[in-house]
C-alpha atoms as a PDB file:
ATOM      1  CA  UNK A   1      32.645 -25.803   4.412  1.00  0.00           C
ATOM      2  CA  UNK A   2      31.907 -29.135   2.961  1.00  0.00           C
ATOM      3  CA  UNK A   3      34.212 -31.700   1.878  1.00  0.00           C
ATOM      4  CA  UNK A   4      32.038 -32.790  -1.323  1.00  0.00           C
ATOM      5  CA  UNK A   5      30.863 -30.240  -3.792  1.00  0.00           C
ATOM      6  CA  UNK A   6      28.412 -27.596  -3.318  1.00  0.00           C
ATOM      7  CA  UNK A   7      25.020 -28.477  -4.292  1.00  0.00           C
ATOM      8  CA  UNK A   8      25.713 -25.771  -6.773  1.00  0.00           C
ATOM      9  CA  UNK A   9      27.678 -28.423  -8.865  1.00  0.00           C
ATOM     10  CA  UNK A  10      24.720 -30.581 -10.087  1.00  0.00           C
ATOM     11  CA  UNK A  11      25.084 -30.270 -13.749  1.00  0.00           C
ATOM     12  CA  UNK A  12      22.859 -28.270 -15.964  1.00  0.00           C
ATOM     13  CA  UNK A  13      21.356 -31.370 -17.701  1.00  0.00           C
ATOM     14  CA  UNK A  14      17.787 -32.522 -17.595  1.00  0.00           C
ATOM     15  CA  UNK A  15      16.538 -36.421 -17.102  1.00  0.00           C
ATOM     16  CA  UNK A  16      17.688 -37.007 -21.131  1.00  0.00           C
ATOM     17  CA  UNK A  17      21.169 -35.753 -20.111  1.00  0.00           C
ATOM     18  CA  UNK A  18      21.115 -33.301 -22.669  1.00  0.00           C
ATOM     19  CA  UNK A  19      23.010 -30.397 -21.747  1.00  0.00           C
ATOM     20  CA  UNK A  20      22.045 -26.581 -22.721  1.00  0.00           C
ATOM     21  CA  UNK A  21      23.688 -25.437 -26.100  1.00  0.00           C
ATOM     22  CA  UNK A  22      22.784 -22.172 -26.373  1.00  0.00           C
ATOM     23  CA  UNK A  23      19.572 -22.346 -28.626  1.00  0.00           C
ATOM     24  CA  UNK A  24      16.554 -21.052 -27.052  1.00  0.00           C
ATOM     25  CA  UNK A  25      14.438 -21.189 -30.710  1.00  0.00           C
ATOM     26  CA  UNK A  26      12.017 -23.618 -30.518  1.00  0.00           C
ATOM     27  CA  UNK A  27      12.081 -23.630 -26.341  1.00  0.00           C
ATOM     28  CA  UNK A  28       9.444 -23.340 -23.776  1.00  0.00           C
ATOM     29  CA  UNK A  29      11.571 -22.929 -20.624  1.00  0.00           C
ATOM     30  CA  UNK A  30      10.043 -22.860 -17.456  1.00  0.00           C
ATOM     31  CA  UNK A  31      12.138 -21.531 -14.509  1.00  0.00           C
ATOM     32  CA  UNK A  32      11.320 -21.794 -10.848  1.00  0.00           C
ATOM     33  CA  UNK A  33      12.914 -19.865  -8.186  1.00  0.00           C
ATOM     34  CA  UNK A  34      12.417 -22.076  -4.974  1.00  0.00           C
ATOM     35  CA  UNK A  35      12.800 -19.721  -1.733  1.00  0.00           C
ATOM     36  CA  UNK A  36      12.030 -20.327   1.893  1.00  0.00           C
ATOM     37  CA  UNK A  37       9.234 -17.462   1.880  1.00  0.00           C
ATOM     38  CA  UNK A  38       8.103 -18.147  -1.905  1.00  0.00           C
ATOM     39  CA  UNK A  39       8.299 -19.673  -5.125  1.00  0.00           C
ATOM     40  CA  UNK A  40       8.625 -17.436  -8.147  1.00  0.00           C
ATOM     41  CA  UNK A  41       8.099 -19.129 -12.011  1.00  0.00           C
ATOM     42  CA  UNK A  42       8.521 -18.018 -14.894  1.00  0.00           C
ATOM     43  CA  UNK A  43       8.023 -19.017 -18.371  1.00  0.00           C
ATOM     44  CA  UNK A  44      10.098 -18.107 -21.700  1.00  0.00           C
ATOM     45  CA  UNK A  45       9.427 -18.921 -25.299  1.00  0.00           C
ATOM     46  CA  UNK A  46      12.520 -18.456 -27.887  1.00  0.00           C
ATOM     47  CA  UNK A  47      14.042 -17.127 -25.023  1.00  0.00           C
ATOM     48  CA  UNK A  48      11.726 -14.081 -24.814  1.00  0.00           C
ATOM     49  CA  UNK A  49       9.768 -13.909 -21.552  1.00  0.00           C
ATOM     50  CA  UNK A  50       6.400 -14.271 -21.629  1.00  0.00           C
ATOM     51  CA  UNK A  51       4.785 -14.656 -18.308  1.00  0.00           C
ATOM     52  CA  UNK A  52       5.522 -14.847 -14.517  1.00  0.00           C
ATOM     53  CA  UNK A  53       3.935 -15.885 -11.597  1.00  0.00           C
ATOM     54  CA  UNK A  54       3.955 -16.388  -7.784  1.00  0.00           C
ATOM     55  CA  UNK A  55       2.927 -19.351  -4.847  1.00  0.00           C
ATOM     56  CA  UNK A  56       3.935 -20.366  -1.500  1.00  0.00           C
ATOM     57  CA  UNK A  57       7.166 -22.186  -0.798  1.00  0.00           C
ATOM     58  CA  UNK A  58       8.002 -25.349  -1.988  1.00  0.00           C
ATOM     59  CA  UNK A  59      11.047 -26.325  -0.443  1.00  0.00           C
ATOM     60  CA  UNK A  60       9.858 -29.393   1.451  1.00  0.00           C
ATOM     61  CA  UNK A  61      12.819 -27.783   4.212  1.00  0.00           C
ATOM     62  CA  UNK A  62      10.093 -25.189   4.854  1.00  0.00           C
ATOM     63  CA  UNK A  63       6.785 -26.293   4.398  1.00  0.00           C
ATOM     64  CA  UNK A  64       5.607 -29.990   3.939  1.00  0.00           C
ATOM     65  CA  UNK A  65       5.046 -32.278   1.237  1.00  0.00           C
ATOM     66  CA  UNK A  66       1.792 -31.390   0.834  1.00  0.00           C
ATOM     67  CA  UNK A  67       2.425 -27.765   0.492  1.00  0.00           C
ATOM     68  CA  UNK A  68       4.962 -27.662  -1.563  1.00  0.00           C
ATOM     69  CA  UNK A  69       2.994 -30.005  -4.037  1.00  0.00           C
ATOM     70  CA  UNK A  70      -0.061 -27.535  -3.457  1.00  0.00           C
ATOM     71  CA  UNK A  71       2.229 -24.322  -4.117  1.00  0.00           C
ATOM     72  CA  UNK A  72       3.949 -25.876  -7.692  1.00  0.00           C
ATOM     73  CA  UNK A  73       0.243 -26.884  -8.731  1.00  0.00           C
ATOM     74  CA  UNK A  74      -1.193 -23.075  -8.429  1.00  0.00           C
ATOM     75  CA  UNK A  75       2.410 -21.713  -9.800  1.00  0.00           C
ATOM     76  CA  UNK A  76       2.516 -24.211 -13.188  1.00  0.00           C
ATOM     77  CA  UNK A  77      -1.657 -23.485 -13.397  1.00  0.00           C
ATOM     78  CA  UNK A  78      -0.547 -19.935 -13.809  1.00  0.00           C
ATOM     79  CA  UNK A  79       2.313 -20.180 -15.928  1.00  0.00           C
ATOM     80  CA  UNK A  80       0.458 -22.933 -18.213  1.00  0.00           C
ATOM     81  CA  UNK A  81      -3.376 -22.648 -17.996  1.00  0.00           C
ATOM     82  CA  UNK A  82      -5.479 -25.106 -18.750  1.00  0.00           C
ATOM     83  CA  UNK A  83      -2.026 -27.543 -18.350  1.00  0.00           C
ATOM     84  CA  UNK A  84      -1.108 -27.085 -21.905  1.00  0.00           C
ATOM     85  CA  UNK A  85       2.078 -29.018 -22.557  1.00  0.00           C
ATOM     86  CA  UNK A  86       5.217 -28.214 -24.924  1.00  0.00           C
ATOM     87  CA  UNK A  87       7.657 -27.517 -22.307  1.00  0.00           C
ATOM     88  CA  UNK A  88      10.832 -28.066 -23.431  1.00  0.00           C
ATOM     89  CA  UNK A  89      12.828 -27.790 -20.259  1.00  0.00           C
ATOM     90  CA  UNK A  90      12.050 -27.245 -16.561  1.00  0.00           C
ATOM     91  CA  UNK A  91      15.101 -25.508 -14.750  1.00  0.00           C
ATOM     92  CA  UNK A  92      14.685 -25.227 -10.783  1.00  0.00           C
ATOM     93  CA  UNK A  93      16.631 -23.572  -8.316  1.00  0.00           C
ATOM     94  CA  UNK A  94      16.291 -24.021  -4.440  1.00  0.00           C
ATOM     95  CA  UNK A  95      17.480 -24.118  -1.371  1.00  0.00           C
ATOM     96  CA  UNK A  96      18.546 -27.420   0.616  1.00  0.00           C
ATOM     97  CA  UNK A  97      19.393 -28.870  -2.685  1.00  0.00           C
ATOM     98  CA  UNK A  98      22.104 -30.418  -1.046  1.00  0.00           C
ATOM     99  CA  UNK A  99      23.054 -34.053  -2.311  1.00  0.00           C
ATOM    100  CA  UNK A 100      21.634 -35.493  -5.677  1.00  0.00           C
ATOM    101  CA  UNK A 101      18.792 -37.278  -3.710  1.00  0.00           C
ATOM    102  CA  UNK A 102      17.684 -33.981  -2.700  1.00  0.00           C
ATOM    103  CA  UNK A 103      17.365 -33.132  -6.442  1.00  0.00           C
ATOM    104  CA  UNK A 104      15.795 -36.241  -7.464  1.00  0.00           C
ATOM    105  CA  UNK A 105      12.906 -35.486  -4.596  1.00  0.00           C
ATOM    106  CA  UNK A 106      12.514 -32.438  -5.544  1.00  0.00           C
ATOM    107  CA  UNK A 107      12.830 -32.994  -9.288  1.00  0.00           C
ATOM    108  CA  UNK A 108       9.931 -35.657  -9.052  1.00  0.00           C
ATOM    109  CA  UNK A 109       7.322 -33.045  -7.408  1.00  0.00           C
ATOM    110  CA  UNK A 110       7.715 -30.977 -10.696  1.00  0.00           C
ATOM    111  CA  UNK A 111       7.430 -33.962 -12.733  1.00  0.00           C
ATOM    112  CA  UNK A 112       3.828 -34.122 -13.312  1.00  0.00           C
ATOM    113  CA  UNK A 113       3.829 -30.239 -14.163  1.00  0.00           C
ATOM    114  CA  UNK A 114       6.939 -30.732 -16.610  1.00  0.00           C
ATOM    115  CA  UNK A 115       5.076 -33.320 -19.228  1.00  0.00           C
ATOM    116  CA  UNK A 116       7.983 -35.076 -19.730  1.00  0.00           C
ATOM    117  CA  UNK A 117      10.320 -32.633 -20.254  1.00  0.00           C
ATOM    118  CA  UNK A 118      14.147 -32.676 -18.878  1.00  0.00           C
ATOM    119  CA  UNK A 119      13.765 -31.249 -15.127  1.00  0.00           C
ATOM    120  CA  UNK A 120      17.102 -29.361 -13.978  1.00  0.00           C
ATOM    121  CA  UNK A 121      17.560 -29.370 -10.330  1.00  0.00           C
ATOM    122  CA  UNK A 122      20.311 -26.810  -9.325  1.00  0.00           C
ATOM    123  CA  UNK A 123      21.110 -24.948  -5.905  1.00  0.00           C
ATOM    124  CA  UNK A 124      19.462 -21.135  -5.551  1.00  0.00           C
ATOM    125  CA  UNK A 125      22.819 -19.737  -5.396  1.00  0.00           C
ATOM    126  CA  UNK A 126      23.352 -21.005  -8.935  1.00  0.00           C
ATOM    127  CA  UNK A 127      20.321 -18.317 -10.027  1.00  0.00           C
ATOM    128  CA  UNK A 128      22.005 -16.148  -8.238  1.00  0.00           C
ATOM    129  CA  UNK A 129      25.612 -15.849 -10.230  1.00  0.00           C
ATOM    130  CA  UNK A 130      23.444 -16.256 -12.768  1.00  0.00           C
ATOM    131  CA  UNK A 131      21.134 -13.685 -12.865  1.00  0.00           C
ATOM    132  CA  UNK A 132      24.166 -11.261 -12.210  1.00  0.00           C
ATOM    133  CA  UNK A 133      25.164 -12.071 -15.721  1.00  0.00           C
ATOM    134  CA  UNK A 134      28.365 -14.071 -14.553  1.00  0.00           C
ATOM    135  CA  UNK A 135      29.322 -17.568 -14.721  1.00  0.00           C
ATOM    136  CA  UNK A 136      32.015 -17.053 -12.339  1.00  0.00           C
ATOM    137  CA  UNK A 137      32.604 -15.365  -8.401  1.00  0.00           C
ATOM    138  CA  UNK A 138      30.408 -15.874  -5.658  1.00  0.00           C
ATOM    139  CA  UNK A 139      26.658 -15.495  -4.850  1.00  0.00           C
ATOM    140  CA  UNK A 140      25.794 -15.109  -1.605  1.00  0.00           C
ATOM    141  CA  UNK A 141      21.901 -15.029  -0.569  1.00  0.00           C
ATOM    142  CA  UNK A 142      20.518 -13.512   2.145  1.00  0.00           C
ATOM    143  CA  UNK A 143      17.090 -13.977   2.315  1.00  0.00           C
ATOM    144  CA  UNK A 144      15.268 -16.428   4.894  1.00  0.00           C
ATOM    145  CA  UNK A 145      18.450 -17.934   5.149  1.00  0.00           C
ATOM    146  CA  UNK A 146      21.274 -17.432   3.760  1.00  0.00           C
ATOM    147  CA  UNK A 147      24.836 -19.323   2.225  1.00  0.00           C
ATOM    148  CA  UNK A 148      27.641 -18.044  -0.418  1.00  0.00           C
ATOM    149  CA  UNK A 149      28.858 -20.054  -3.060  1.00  0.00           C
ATOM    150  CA  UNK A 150      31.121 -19.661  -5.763  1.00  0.00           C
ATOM    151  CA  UNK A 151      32.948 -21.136  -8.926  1.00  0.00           C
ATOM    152  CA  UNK A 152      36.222 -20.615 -10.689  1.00  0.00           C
ATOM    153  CA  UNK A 153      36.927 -20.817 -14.397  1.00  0.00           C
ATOM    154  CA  UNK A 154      38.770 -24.105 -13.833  1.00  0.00           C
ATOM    155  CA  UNK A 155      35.263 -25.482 -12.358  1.00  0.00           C
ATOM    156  CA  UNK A 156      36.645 -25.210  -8.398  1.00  0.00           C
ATOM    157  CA  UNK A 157      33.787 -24.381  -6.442  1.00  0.00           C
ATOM    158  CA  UNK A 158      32.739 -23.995  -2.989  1.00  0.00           C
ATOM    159  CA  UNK A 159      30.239 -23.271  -0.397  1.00  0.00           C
ATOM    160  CA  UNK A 160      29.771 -21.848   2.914  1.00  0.00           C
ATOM    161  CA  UNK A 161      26.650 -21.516   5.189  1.00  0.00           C
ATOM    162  CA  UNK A 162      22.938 -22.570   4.138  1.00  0.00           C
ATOM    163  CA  UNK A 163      23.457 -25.516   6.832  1.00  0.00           C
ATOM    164  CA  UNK A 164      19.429 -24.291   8.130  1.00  0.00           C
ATOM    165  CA  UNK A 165      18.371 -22.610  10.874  1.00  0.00           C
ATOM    166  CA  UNK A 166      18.737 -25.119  13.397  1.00  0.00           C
ATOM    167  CA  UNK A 167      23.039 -24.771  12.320  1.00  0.00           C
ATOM    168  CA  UNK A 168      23.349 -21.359  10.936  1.00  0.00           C
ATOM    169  CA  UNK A 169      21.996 -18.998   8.861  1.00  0.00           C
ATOM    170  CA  UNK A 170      23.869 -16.078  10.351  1.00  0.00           C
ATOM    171  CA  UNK A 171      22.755 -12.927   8.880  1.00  0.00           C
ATOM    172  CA  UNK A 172      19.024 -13.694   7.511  1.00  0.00           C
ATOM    173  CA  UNK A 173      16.208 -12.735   8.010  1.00  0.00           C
ATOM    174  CA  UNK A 174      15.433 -15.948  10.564  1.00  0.00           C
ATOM    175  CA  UNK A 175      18.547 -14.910  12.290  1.00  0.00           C
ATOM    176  CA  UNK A 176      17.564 -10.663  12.515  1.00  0.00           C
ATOM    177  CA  UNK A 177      14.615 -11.536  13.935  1.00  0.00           C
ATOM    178  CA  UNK A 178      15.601 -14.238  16.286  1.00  0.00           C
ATOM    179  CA  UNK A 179      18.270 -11.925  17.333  1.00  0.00           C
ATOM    180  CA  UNK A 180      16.044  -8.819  18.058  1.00  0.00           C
ATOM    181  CA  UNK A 181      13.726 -11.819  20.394  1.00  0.00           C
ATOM    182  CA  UNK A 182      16.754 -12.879  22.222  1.00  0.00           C
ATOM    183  CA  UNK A 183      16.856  -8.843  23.046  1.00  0.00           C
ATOM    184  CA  UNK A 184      14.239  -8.126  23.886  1.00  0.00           C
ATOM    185  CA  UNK A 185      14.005 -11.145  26.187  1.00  0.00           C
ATOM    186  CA  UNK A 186      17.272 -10.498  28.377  1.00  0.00           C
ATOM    187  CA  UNK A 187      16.472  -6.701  28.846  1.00  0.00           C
ATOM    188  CA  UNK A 188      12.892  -8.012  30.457  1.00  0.00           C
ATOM    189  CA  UNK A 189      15.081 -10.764  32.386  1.00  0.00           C
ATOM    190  CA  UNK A 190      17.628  -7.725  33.205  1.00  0.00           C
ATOM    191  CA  UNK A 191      13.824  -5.795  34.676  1.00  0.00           C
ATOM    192  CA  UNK A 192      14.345  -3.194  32.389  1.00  0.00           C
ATOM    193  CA  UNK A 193      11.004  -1.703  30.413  1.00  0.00           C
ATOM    194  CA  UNK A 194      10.225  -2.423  26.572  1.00  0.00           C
ATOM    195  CA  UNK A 195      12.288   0.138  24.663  1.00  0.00           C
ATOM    196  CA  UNK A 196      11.334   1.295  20.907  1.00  0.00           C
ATOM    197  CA  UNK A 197      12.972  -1.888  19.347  1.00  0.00           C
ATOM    198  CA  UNK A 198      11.096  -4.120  21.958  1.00  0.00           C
ATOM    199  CA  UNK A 199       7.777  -2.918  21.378  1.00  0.00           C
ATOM    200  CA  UNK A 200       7.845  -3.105  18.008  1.00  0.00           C
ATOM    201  CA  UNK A 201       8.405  -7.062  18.305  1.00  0.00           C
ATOM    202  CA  UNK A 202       5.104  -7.362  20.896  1.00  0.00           C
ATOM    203  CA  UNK A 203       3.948  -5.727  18.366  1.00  0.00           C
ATOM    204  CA  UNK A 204       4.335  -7.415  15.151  1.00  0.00           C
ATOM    205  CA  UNK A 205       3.477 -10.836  17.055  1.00  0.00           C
ATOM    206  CA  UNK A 206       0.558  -9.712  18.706  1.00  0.00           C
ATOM    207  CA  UNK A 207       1.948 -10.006  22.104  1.00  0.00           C
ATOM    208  CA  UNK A 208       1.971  -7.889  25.097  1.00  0.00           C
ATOM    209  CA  UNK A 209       4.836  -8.752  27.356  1.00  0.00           C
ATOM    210  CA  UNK A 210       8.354 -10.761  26.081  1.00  0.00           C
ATOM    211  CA  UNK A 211       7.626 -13.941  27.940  1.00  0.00           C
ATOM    212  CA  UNK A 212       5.001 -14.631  25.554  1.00  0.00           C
ATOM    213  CA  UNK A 213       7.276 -14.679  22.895  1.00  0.00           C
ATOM    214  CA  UNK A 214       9.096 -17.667  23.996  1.00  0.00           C
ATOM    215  CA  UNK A 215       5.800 -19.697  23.490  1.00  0.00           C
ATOM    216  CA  UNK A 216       5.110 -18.655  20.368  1.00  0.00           C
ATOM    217  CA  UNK A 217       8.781 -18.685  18.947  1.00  0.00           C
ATOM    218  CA  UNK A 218       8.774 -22.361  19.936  1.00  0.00           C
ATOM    219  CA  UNK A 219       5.479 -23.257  18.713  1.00  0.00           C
ATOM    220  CA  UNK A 220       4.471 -23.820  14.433  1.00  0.00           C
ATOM    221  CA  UNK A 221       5.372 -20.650  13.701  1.00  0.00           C
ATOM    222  CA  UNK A 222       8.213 -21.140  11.191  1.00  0.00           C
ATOM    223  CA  UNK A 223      11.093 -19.559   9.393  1.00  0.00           C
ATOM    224  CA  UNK A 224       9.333 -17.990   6.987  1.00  0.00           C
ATOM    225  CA  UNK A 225       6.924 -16.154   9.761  1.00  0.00           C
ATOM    226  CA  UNK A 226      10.451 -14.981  11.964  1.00  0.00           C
ATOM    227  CA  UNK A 227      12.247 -13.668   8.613  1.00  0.00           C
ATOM    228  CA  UNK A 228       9.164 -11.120   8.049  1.00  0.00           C
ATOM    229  CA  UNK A 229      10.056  -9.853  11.771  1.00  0.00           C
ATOM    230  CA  UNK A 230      13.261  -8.653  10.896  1.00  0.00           C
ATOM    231  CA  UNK A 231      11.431  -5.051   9.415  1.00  0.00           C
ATOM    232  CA  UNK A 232      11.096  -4.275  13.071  1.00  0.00           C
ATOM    233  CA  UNK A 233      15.123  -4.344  13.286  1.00  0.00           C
ATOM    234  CA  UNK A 234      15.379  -2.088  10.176  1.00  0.00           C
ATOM    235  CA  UNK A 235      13.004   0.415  11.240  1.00  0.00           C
ATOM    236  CA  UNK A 236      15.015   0.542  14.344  1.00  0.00           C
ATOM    237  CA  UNK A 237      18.052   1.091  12.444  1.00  0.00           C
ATOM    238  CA  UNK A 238      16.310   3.879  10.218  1.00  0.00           C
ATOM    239  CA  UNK A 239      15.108   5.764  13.429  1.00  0.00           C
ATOM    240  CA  UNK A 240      18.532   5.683  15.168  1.00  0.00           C
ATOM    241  CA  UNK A 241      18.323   2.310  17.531  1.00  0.00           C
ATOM    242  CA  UNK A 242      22.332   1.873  18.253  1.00  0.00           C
ATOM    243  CA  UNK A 243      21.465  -2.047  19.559  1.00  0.00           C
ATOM    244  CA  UNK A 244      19.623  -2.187  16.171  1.00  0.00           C
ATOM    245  CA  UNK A 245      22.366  -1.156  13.926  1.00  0.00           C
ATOM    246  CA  UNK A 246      24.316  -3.139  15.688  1.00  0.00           C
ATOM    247  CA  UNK A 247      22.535  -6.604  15.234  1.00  0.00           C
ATOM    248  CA  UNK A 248      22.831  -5.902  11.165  1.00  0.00           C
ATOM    249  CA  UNK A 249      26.427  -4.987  11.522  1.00  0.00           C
ATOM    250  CA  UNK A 250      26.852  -8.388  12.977  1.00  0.00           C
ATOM    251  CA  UNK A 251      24.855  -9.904  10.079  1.00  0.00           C
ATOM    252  CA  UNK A 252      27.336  -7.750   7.531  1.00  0.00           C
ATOM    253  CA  UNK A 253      30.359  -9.256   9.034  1.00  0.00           C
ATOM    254  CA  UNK A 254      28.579 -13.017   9.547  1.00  0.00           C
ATOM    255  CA  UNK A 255      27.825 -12.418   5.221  1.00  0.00           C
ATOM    256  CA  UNK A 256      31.484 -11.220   4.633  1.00  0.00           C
ATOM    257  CA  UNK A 257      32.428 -14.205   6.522  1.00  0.00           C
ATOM    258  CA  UNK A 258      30.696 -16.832   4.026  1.00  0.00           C
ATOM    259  CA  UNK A 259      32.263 -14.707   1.281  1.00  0.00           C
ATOM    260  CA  UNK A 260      35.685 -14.871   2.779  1.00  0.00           C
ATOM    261  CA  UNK A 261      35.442 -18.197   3.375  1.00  0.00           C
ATOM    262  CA  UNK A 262      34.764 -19.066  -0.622  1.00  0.00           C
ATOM    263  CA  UNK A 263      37.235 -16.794  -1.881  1.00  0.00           C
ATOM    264  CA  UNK A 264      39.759 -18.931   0.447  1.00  0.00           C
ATOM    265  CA  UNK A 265      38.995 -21.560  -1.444  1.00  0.00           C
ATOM    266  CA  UNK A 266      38.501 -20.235  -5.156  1.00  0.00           C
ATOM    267  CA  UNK A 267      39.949 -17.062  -4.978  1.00  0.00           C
ATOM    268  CA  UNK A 268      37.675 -14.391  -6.451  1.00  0.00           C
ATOM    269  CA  UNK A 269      37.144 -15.527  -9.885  1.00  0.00           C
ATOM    270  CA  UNK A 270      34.974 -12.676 -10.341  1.00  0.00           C
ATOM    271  CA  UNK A 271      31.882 -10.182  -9.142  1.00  0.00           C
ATOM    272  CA  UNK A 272      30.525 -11.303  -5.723  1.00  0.00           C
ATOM    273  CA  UNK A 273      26.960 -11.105  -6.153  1.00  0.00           C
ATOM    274  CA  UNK A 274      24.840 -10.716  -3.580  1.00  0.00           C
ATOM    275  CA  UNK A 275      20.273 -11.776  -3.749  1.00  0.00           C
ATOM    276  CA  UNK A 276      17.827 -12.785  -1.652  1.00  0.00           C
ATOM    277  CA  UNK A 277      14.932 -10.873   0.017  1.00  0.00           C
ATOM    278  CA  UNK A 278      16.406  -9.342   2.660  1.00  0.00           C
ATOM    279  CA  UNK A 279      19.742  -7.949   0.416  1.00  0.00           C
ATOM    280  CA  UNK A 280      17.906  -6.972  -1.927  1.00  0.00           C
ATOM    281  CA  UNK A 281      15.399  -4.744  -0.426  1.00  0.00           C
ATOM    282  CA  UNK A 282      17.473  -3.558   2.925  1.00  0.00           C
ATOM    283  CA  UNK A 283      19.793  -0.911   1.857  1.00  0.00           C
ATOM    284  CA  UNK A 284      21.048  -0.351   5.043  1.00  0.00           C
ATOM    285  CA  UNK A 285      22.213  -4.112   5.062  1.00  0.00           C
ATOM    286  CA  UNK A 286      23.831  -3.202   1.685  1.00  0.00           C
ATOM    287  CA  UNK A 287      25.783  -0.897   2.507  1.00  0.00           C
ATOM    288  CA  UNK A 288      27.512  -2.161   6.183  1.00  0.00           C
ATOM    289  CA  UNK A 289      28.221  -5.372   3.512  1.00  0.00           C
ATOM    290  CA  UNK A 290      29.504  -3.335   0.679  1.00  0.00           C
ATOM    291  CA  UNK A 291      31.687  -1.773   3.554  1.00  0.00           C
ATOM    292  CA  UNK A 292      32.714  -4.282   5.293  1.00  0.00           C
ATOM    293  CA  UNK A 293      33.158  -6.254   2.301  1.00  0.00           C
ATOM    294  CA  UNK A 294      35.259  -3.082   0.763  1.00  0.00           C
ATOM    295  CA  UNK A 295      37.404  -3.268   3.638  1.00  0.00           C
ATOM    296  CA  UNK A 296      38.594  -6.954   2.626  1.00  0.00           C
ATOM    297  CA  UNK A 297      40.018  -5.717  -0.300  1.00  0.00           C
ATOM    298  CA  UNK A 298      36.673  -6.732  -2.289  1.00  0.00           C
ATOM    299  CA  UNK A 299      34.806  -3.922  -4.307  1.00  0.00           C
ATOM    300  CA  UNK A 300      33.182  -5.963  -7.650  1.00  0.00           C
ATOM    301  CA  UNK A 301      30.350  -6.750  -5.614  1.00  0.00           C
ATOM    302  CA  UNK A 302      26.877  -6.186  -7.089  1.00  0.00           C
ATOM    303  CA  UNK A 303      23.332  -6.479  -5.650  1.00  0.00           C
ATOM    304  CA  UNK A 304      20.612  -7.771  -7.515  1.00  0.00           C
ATOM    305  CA  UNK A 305      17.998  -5.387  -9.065  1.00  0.00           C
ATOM    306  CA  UNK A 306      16.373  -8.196 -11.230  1.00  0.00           C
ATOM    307  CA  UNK A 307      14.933 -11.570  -9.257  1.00  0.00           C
ATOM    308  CA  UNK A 308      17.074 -14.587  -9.744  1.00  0.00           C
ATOM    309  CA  UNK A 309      14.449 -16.496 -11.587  1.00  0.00           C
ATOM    310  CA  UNK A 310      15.735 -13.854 -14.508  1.00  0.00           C
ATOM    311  CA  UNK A 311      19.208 -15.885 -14.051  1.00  0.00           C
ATOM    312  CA  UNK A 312      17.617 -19.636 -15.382  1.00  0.00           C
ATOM    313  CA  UNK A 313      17.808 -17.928 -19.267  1.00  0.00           C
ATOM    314  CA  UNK A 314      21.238 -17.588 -18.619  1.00  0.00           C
ATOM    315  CA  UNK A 315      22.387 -20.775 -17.594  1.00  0.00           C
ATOM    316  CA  UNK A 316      20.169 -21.982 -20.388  1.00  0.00           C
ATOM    317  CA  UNK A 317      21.451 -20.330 -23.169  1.00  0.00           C
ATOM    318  CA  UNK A 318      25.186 -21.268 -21.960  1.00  0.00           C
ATOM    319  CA  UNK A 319      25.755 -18.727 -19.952  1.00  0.00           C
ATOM    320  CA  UNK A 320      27.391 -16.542 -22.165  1.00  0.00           C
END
């Protein structure tokens, strides 16, 4: 884990510094949920939601520049046609938010969408908590990537994982997929024929033997394509595949491992809380982490049924 704070601990305050009080009449709050796969907006007025939308990534650790500034421009053209102004406060949560430079970059791509209005910048796992209803425990995401973070009543907080792909990422999506690749390439090293698992991954990628999967794995396909190849692994798991099962026990106990290590440092403060795309819509991956997280002594732990976006009202009401 870090020695400096979790990215987590940028303060809820805008450009103007003013902090959220509570008072949502009078607002036009726009929040942005900033994945590896997708960004999802949404848009509340006295703290009633009124709209929602969807676009590509923009987490410039993802996609490029370009994209991400091409992704915010169709998401804000949805939530405000025509570019009408009168936000009142931008709130953004996203992955590889890691120092406060990373929040000023990405704080000054939503800038011309925001018309001048005080632009939040806050790590994902902040929605997360959030959108749980808490304001402290842990939030762990596993979605593209994934990371656990979480925050004591006394303000201690801490972080581990969501280092990238290239470092970690144990138990996402990226890492499923990569794992079932790495499979399916030592059986065909080993001589041994495609098995149901196997041919499932020449299959989603189009290929017809495993060698051609280490061209294409290396080439611009990114995390965001890999991460969608992990529904090969779950379909194994739901058809019996004992190799299968076995690569998402090993991302249970790599999850319960990022939770452990938080509650080492902040003790469990409260509900662990657990989003991201591939949590939230695996149950088999929920419950080898309930499990294995049950048999740490840790049963509080709930699973989002509502996207984190939902968790920006929260934080900007108070969180209360």
């Amino acid at each position: 884990m870090p020695d400096t704070p979790a990215p987590a601990s940028l303060p809820l305050t805008g450009d103007s510094g003013d902090a959220g009080d509570g008072s949502l009449e009078g607002s036009l709050v726009v929040g942005l949920d900033i994945g590896g796969s997708k960004t999802h907006g949404a848009l509340w007025r006295d703290g009633v939601l009124v709209t929602e939308a969807r676009a590509g990534s923009a987490n410039v650790q993802n996609v490029t520049s370009e994209d991400a500034v091409q992704s915010l421009a169709e998401l804000f053209h949805e939530l405000l046609p025509g570019g009408q102004s009168g936000v009142t406060r931008v709130v953004a949560g996203s992955g590889g938010v890691d120092t406060a430079a990373d929040a000023d970059r990405l704080r000054a791509l939503i800038a011309p969408h925001a018309h001048g209005a005080p632009i939040d910048v806050v790590h994902d796992t902040r929605l997360i908590l959030a959108a749980g209803g808490a304001r402290t425990g842990v939030a762990v995401i596993a979605g593209t990537g994934s990371v656990a973070w979480g925050v004591a009543a006394d303000g201690r907080e801490a972080r581990s994982g969501g280092w990238g792909y290239l470092l970690g990422d144990e138990g996402s999506g990226y890492w499923v997929a990569r794992e079932a690749v790495r499979r399916a390439l030592h059986r065909h090293d080993m001589g041994q024929l495609p098995d149901d698992l196997d041919s499932a991954v020449l299959a989603l990628n189009r290929v017809s033997t495993p060698t051609e999967l280490i061209g294409l794995f290396h080439s611009g396909a990114g995390r965001t394509y890999w991460a969608a190849q992990s529904r090969a692994v779950f379909d194994a798991v739901r058809n019996g595949h004992q190799e299968a099962i076995g690569i998402i026990e090993r991302a249970a106990i790599d999850l319960t491992r990022l939770v452990l290590d938080v509650v080492g440092v902040v003790g469990l403060p409260g509900p662990v809380v657990v989003g991201g795309g591939l949590a939230m819509n695996q149950p088999d991956l929920q419950a080898r982490l309930r499990a294995r997280l049950g048999t740490e002594g840790i049963t509080d732990v709930v699973f989002l049924e509502q996207d984190p976006v939902r968790g920006v009202r929260f934080l900007v009401a108070g969180g209360t």
